[in-house]
PDB file of N, CA and C in Angstrom:
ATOM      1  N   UNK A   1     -19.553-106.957  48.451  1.00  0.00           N
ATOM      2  CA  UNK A   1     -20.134-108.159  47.898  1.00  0.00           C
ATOM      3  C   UNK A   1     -19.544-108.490  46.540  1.00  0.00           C
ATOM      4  N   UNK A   2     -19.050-107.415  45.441  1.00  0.00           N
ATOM      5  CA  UNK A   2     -18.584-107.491  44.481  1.00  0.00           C
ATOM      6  C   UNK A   2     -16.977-108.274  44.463  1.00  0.00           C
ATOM      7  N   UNK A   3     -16.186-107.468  45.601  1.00  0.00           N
ATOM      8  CA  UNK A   3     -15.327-108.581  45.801  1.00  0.00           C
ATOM      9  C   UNK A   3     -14.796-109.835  46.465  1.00  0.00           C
ATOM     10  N   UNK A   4     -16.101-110.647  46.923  1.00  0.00           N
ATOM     11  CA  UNK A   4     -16.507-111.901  46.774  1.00  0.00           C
ATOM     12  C   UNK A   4     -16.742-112.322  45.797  1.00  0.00           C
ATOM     13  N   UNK A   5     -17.304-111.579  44.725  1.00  0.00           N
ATOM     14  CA  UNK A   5     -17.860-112.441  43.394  1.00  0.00           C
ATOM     15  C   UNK A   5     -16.943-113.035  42.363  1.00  0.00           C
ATOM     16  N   UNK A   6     -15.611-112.361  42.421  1.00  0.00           N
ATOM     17  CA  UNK A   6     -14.530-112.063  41.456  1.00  0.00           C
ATOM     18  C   UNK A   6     -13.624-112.483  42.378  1.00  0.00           C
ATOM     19  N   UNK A   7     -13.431-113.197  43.256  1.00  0.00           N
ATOM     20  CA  UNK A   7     -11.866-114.106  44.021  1.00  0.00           C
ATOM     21  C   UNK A   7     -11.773-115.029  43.131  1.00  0.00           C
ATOM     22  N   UNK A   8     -10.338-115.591  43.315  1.00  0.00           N
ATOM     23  CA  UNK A   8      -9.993-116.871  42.478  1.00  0.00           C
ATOM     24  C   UNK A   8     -10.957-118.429  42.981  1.00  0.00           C
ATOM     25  N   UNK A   9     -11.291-118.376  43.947  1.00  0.00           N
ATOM     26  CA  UNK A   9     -12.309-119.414  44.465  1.00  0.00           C
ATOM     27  C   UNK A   9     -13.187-119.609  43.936  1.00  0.00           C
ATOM     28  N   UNK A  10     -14.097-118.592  43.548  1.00  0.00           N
ATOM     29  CA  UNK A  10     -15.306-118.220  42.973  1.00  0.00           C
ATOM     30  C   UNK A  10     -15.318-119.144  41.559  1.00  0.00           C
ATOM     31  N   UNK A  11     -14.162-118.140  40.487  1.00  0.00           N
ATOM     32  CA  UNK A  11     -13.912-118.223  39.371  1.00  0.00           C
ATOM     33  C   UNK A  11     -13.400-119.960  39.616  1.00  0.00           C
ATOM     34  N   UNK A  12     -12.678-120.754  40.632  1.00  0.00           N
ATOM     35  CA  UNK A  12     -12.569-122.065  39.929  1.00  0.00           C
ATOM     36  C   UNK A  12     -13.956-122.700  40.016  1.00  0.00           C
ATOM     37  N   UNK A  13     -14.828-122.533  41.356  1.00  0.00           N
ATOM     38  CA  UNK A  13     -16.069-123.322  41.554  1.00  0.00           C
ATOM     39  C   UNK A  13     -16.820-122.709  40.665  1.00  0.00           C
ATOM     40  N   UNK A  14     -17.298-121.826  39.813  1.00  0.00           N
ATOM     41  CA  UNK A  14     -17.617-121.555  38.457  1.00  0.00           C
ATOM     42  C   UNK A  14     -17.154-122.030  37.418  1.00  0.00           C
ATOM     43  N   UNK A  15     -16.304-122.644  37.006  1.00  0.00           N
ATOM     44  CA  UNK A  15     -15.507-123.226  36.049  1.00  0.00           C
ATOM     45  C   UNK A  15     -16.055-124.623  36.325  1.00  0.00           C
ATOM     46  N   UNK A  16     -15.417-125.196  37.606  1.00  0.00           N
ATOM     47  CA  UNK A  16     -16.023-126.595  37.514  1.00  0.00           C
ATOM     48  C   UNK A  16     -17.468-126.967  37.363  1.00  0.00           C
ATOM     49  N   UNK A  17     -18.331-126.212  38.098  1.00  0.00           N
ATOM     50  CA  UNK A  17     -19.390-126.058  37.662  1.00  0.00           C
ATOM     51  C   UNK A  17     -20.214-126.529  36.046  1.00  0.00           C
ATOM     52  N   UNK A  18     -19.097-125.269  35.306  1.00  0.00           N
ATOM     53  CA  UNK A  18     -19.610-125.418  33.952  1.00  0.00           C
ATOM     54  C   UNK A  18     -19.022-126.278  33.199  1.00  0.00           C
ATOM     55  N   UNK A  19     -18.234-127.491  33.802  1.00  0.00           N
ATOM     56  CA  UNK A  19     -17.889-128.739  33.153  1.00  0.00           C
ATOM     57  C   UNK A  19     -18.729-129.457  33.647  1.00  0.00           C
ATOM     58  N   UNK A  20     -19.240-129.924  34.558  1.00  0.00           N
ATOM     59  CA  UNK A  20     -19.824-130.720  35.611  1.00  0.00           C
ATOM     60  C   UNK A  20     -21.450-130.687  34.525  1.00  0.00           C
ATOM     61  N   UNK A  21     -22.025-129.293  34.248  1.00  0.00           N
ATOM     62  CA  UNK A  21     -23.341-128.871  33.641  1.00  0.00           C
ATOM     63  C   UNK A  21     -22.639-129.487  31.897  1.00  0.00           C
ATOM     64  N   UNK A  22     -22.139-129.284  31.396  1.00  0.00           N
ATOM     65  CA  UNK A  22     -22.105-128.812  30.309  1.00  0.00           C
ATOM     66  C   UNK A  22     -21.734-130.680  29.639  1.00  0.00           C
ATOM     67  N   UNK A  23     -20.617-131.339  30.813  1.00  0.00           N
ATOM     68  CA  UNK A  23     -20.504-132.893  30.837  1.00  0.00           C
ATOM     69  C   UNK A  23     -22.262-133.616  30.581  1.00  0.00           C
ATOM     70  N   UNK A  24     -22.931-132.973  31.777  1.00  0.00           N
ATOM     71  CA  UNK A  24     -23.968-134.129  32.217  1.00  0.00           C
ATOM     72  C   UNK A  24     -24.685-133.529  31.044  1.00  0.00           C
ATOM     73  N   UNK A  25     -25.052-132.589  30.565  1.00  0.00           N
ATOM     74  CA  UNK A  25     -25.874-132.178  29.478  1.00  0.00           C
ATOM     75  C   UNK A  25     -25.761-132.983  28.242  1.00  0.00           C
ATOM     76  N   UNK A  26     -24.416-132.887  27.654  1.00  0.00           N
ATOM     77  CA  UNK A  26     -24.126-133.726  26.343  1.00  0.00           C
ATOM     78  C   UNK A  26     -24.594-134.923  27.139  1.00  0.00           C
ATOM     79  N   UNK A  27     -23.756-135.684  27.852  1.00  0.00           N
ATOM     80  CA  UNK A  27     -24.203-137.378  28.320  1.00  0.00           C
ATOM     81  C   UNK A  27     -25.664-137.593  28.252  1.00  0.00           C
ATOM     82  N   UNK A  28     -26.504-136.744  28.815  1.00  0.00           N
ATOM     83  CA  UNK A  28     -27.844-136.936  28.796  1.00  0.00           C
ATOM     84  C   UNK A  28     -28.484-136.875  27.073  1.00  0.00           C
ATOM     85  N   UNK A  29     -28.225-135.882  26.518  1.00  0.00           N
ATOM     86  CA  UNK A  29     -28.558-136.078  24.939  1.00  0.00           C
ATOM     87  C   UNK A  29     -28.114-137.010  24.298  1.00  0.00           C
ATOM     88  N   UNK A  30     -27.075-137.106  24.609  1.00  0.00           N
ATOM     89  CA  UNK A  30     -26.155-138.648  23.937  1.00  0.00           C
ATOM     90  C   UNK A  30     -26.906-139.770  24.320  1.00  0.00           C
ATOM     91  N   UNK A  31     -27.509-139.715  25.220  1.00  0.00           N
ATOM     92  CA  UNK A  31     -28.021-141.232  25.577  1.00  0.00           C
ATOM     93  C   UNK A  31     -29.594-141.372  25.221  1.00  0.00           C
ATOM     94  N   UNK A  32     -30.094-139.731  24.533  1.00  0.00           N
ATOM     95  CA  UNK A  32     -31.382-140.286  24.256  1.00  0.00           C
ATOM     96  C   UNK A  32     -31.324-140.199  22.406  1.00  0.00           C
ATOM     97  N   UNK A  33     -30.251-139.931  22.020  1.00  0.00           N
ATOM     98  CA  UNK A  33     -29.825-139.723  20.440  1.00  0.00           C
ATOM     99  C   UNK A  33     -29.025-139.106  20.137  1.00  0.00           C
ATOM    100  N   UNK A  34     -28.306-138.577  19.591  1.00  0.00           N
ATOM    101  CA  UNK A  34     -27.257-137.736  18.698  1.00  0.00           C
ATOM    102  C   UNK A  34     -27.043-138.107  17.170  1.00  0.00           C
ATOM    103  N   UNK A  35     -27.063-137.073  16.337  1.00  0.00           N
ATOM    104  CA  UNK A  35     -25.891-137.416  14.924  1.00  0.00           C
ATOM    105  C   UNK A  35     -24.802-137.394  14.882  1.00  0.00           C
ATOM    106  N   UNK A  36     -23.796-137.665  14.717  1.00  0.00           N
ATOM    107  CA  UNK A  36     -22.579-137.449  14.647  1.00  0.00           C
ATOM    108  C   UNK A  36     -21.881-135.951  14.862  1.00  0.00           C
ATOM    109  N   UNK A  37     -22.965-135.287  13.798  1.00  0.00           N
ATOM    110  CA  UNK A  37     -22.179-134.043  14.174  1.00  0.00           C
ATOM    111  C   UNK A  37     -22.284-133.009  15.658  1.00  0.00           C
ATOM    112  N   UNK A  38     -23.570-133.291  15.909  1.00  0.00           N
ATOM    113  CA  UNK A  38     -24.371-132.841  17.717  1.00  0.00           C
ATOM    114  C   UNK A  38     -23.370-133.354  18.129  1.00  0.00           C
ATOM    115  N   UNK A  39     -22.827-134.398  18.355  1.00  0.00           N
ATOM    116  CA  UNK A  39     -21.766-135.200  19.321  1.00  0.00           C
ATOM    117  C   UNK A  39     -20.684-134.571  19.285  1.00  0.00           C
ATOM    118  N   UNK A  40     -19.953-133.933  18.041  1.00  0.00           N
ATOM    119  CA  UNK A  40     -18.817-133.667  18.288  1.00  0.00           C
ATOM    120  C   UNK A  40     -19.076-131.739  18.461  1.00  0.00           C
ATOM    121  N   UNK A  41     -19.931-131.354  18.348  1.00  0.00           N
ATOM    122  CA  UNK A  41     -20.503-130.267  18.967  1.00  0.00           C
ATOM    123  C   UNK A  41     -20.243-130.090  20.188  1.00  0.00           C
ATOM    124  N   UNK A  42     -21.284-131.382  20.838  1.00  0.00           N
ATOM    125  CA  UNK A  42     -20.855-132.079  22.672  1.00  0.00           C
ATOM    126  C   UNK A  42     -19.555-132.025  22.929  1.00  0.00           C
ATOM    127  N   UNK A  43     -18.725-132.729  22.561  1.00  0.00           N
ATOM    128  CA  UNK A  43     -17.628-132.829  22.855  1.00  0.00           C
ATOM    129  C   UNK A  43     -16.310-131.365  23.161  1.00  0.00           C
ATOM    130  N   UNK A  44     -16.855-130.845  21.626  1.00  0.00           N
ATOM    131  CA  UNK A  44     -15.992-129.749  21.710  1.00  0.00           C
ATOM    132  C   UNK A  44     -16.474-128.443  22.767  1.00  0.00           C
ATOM    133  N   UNK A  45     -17.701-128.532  23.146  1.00  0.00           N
ATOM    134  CA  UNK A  45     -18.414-128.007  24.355  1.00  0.00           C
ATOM    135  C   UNK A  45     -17.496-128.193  25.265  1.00  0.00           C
ATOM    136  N   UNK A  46     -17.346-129.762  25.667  1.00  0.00           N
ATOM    137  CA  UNK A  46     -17.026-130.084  27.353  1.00  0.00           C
ATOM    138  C   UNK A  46     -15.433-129.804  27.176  1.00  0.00           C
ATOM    139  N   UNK A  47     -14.359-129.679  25.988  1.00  0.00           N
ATOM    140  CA  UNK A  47     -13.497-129.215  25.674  1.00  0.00           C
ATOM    141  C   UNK A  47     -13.187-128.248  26.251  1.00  0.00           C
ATOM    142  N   UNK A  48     -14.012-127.124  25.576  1.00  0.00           N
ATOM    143  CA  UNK A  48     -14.354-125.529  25.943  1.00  0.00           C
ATOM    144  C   UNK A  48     -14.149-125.218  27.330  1.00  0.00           C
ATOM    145  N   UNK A  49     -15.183-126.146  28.408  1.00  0.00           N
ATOM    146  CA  UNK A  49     -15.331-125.516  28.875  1.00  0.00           C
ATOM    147  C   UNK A  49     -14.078-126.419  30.402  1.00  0.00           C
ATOM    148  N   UNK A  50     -13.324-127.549  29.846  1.00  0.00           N
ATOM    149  CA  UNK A  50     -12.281-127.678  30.326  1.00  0.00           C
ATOM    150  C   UNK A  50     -11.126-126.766  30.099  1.00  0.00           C
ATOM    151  N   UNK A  51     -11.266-126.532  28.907  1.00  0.00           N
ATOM    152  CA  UNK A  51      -9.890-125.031  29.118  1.00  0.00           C
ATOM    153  C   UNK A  51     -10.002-123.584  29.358  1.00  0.00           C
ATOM    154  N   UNK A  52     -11.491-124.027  29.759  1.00  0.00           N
ATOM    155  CA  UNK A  52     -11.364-122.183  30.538  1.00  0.00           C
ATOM    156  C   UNK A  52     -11.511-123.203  32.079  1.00  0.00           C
ATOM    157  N   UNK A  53     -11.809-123.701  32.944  1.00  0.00           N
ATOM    158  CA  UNK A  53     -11.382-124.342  34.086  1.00  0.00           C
ATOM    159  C   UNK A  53      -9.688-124.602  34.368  1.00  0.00           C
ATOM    160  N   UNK A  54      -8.692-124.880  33.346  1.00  0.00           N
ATOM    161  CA  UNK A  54      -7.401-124.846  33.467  1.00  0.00           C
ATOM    162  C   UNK A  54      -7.048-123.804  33.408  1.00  0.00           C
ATOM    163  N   UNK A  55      -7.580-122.709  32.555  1.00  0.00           N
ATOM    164  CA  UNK A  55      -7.085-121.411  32.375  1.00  0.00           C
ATOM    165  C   UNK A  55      -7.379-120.253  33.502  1.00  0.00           C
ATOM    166  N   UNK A  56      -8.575-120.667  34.391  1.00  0.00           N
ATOM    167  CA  UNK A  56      -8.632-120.000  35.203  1.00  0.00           C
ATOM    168  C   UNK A  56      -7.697-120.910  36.466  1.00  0.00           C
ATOM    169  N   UNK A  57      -7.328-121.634  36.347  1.00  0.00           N
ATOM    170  CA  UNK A  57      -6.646-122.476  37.564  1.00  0.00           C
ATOM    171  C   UNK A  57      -5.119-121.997  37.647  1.00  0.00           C
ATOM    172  N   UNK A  58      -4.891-121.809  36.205  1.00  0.00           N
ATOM    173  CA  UNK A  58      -2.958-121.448  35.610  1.00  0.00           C
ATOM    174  C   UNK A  58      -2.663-120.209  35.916  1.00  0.00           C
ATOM    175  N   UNK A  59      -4.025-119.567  35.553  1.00  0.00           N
ATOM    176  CA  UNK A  59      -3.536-117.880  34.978  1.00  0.00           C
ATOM    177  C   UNK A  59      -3.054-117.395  36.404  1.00  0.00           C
ATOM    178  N   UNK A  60      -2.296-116.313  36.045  1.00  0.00           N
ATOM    179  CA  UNK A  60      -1.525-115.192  37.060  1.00  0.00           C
ATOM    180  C   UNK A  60      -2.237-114.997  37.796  1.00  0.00           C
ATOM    181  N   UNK A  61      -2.149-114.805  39.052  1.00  0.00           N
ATOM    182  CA  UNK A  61      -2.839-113.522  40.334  1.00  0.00           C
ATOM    183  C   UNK A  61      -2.376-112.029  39.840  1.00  0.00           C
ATOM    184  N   UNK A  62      -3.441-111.260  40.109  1.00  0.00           N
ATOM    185  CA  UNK A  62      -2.624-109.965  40.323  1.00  0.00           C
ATOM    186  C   UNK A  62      -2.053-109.669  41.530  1.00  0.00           C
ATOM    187  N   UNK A  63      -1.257-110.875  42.074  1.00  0.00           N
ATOM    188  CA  UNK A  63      -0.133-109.741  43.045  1.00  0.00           C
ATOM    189  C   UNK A  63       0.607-109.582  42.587  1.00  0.00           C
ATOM    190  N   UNK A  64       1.559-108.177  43.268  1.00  0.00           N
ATOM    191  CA  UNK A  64       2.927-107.764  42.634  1.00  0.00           C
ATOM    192  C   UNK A  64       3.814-108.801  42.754  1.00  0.00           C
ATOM    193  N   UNK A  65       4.498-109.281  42.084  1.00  0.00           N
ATOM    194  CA  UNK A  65       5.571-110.009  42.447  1.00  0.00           C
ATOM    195  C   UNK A  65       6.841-109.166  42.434  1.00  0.00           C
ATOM    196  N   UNK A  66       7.779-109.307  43.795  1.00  0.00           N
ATOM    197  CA  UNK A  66       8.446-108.532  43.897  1.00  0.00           C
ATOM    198  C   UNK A  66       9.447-108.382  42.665  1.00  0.00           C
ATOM    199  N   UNK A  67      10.295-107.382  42.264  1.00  0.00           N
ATOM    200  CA  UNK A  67      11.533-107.201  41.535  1.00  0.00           C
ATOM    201  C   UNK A  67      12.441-106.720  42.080  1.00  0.00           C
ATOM    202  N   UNK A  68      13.375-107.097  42.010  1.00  0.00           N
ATOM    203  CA  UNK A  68      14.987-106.970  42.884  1.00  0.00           C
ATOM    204  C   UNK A  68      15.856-106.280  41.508  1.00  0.00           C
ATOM    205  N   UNK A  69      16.085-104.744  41.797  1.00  0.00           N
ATOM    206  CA  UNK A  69      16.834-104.670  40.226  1.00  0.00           C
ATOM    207  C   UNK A  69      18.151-103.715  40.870  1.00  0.00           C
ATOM    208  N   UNK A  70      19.169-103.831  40.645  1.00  0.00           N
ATOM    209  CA  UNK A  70      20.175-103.680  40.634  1.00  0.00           C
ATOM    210  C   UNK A  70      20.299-101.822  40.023  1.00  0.00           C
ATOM    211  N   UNK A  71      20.847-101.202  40.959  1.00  0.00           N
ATOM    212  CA  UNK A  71      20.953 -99.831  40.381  1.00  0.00           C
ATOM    213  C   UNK A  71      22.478 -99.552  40.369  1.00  0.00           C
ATOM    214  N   UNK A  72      23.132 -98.731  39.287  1.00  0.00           N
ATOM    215  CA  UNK A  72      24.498 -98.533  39.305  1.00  0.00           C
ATOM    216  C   UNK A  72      24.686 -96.972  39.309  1.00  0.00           C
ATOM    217  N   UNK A  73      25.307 -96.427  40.350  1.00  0.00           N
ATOM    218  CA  UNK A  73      25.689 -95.191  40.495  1.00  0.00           C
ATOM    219  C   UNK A  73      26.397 -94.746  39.817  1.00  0.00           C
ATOM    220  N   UNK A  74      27.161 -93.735  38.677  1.00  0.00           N
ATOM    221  CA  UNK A  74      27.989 -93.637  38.131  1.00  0.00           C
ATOM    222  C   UNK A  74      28.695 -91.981  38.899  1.00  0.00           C
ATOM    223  N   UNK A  75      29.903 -91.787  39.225  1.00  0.00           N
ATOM    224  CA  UNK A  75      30.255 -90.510  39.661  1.00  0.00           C
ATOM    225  C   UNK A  75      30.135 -89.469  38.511  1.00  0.00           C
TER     226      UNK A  75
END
């Protein structure tokens, strides 16, 4: 069950997730008040939590990727 929880699938529909929550959250406060500075609080939130959604989308797999390396025999 643990490694279901931790696939790359998981981790993007968790990510979008927490843009999707973290979007409608600010929008909803924003529309019943904000100061200036709450807003850019908001903002840098839905920021946040867009570059951990790219970062989990970019980052490496751990598979091996093969290496082809050249060995030289010397007599």
């Amino acid at each position: 069950m643990l490694k279901f929880l931790l696939t790359q699938k998981t981790a993007e529909w968790a990510t979008s997730a927490l843009v999707l929550v973290s979007a409608g959250i600010a929008g909803h406060q924003a529309a019943l008040g904000m100061t200036q500075a709450q807003l850019m609080g908001a903002a840098t939130a839905i920021l946040g939590s867009v570059m951990a959604a790219v970062m989990v989308r970019l980052w490496p797999d751990d598979k091996k990727i093969p290496i082809r390396v050249r060995v030289r025999k010397d007599d």
